[in-house]
N, C-alpha and C. Protein backbone atom coordinates (compact mmCIF):
# COMPACT_ATOMS: atom_id res chain seq x y z
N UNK A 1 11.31 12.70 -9.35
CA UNK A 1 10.32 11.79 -9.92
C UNK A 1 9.35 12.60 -10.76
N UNK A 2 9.08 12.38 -11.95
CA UNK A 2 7.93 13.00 -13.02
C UNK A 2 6.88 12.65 -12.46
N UNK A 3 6.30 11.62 -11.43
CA UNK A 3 4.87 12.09 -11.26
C UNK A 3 4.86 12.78 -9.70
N UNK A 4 3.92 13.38 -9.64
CA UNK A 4 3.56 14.73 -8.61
C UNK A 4 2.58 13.76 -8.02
N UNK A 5 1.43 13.94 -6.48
CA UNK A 5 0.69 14.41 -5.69
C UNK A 5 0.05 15.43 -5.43
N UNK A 6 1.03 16.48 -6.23
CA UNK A 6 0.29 18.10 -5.75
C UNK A 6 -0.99 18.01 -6.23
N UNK A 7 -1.88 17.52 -7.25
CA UNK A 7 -2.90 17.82 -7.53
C UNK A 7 -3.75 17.06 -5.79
N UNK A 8 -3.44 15.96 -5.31
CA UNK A 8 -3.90 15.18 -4.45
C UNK A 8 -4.03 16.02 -3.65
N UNK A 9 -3.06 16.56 -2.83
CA UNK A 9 -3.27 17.73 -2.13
C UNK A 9 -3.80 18.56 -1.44
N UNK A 10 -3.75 19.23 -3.13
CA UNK A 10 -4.60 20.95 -3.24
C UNK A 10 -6.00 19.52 -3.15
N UNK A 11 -6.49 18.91 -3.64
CA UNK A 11 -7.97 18.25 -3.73
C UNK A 11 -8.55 17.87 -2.31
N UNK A 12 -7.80 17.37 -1.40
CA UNK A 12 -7.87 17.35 -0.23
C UNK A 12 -8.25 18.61 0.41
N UNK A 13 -6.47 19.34 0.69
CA UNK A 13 -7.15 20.89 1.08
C UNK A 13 -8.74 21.55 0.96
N UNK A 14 -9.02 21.38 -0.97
CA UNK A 14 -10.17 22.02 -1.33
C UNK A 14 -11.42 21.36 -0.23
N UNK A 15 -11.35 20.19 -0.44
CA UNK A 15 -12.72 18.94 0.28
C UNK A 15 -12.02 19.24 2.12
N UNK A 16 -11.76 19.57 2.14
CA UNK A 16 -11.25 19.30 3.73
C UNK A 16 -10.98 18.19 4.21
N UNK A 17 -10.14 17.49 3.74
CA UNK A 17 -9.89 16.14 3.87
C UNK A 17 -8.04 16.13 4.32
N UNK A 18 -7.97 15.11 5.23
CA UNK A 18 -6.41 15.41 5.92
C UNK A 18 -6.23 14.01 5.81
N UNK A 19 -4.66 13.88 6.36
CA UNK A 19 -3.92 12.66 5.83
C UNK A 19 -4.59 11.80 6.96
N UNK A 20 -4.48 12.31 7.86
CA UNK A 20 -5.38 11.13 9.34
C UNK A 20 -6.45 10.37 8.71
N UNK A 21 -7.58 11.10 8.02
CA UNK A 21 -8.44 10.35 7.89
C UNK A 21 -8.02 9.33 7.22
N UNK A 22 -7.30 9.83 5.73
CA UNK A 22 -6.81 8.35 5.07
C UNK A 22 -6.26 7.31 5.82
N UNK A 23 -5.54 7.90 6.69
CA UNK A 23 -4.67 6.69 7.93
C UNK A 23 -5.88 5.78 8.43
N UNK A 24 -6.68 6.93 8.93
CA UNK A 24 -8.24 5.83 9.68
C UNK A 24 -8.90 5.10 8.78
N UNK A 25 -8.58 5.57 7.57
CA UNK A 25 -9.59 4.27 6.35
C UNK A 25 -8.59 3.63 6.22
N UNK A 26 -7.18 3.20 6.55
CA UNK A 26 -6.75 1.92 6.44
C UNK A 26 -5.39 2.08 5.60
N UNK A 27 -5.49 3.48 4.95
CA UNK A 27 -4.27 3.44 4.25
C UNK A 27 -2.73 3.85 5.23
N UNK A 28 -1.97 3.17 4.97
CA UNK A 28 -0.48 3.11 5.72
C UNK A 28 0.10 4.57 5.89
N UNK A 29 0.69 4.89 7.35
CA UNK A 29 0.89 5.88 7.57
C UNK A 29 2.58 6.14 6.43
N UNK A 30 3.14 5.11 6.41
CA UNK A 30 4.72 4.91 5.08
C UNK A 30 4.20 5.66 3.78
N UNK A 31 3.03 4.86 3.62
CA UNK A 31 2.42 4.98 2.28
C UNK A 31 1.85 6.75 2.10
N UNK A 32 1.27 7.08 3.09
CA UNK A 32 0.97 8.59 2.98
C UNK A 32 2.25 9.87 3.13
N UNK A 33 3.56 8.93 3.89
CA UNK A 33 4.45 10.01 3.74
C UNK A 33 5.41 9.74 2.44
N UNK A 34 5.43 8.31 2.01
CA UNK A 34 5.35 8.46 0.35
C UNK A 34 4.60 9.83 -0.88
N UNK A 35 3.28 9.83 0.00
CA UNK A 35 2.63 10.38 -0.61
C UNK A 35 3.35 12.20 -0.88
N UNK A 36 3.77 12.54 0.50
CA UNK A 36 4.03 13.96 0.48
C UNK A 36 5.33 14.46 0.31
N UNK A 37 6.00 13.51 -0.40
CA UNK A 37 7.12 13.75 -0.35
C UNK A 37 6.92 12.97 -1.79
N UNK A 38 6.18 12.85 -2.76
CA UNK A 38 6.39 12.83 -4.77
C UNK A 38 6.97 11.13 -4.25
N UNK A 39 6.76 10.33 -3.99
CA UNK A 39 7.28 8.84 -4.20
C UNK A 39 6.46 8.02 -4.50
N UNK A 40 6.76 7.39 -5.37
CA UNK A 40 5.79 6.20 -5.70
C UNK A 40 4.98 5.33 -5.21
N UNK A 41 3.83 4.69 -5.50
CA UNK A 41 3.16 4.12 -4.34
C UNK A 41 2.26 3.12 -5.43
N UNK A 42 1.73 2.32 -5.32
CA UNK A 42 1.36 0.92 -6.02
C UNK A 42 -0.23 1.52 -6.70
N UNK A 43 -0.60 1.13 -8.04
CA UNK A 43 -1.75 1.38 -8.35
C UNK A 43 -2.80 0.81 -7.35
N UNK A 44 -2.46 -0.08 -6.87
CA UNK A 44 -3.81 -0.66 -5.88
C UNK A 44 -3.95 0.26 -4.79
N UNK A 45 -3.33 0.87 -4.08
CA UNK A 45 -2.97 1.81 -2.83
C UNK A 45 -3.95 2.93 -3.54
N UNK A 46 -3.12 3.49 -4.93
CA UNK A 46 -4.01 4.76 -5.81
C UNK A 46 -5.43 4.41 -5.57
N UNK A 47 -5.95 3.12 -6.05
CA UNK A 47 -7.17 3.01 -6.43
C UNK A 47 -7.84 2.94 -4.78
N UNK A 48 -7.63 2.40 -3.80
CA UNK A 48 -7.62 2.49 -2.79
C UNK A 48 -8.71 4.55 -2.34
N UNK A 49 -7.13 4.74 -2.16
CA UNK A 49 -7.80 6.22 -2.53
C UNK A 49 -8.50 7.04 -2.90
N UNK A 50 -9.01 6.53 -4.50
CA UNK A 50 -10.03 6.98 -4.99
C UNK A 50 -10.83 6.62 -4.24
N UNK A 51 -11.33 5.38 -3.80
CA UNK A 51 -12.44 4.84 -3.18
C UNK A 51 -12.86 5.58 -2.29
N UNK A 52 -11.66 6.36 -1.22
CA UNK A 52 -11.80 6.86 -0.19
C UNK A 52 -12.53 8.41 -0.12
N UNK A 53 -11.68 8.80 -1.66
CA UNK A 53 -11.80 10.36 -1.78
C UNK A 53 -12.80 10.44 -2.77
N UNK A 54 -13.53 9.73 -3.01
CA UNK A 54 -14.95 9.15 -4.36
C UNK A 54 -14.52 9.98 -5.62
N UNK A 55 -12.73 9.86 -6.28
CA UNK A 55 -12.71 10.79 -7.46
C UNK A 55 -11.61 9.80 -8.05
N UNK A 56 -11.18 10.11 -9.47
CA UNK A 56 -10.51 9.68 -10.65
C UNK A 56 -8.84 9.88 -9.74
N UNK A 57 -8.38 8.73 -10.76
CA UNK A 57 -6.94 8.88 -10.52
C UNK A 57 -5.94 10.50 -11.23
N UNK A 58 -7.13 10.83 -11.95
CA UNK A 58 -6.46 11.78 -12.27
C UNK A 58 -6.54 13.32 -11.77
N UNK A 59 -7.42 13.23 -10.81
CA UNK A 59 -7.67 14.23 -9.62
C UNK A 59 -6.58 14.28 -8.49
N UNK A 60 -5.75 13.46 -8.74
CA UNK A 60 -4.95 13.15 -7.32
C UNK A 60 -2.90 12.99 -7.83
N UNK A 61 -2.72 12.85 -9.08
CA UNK A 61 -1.99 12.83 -9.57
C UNK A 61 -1.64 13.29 -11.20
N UNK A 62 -0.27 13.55 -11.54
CA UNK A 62 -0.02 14.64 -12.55
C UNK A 62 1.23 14.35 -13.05
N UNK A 63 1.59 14.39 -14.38
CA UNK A 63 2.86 13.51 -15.14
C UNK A 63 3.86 15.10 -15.41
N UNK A 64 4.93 15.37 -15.06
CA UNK A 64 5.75 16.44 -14.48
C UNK A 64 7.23 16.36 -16.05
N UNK A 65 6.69 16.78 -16.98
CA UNK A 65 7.63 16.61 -17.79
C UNK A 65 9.02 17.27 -17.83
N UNK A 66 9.65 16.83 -18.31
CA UNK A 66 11.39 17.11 -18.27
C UNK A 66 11.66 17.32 -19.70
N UNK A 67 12.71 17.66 -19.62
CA UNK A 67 13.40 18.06 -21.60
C UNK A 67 13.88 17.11 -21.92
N UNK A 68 14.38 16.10 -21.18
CA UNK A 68 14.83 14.55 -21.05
C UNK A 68 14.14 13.59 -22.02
N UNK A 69 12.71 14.01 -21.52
CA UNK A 69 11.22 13.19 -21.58
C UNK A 69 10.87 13.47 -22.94
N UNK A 70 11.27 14.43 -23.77
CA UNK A 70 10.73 14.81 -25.12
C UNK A 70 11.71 13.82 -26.04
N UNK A 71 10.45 13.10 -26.71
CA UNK A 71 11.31 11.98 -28.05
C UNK A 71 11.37 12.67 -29.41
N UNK A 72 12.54 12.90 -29.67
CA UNK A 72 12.62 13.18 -30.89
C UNK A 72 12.81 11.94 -32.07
């Protein structure tokens, strides 16, 4: 899958923030092992998140280009 989590992560790691807590604010334990394993997960869930982790969608995710992906 071209989009990543790793930035989500390392942002967590940095803040000291672990997947439990997200579990205790409500987000789905499916949905977080989506998360660590690069799988897709619904913009509302994303935005969700932000709420949780008070930062941009683009703190938490990252577009993973391929040679595929280049339009000539």
């Amino acid at each position: 899958m071209p989009i990543s989590f790793k930035p989500m992560r390392e942002y967590m790691k940095t803040h000291n923030i672990s997947f439990y807590r997200l579990a205790n604010e409500g987000i789905d334990a499916q949905t977080l092992q989506r998360i660590r394993h690069d799988r897709a997960i619904t913009t509302d869930t994303l935005g969700k998140i932000c709420r949780i982790l008070n930062c941009q969608p683009s703190n938490l995710i990252e577009y993973l280009y391929d040679e595929n992906d280049i339009i000539k």
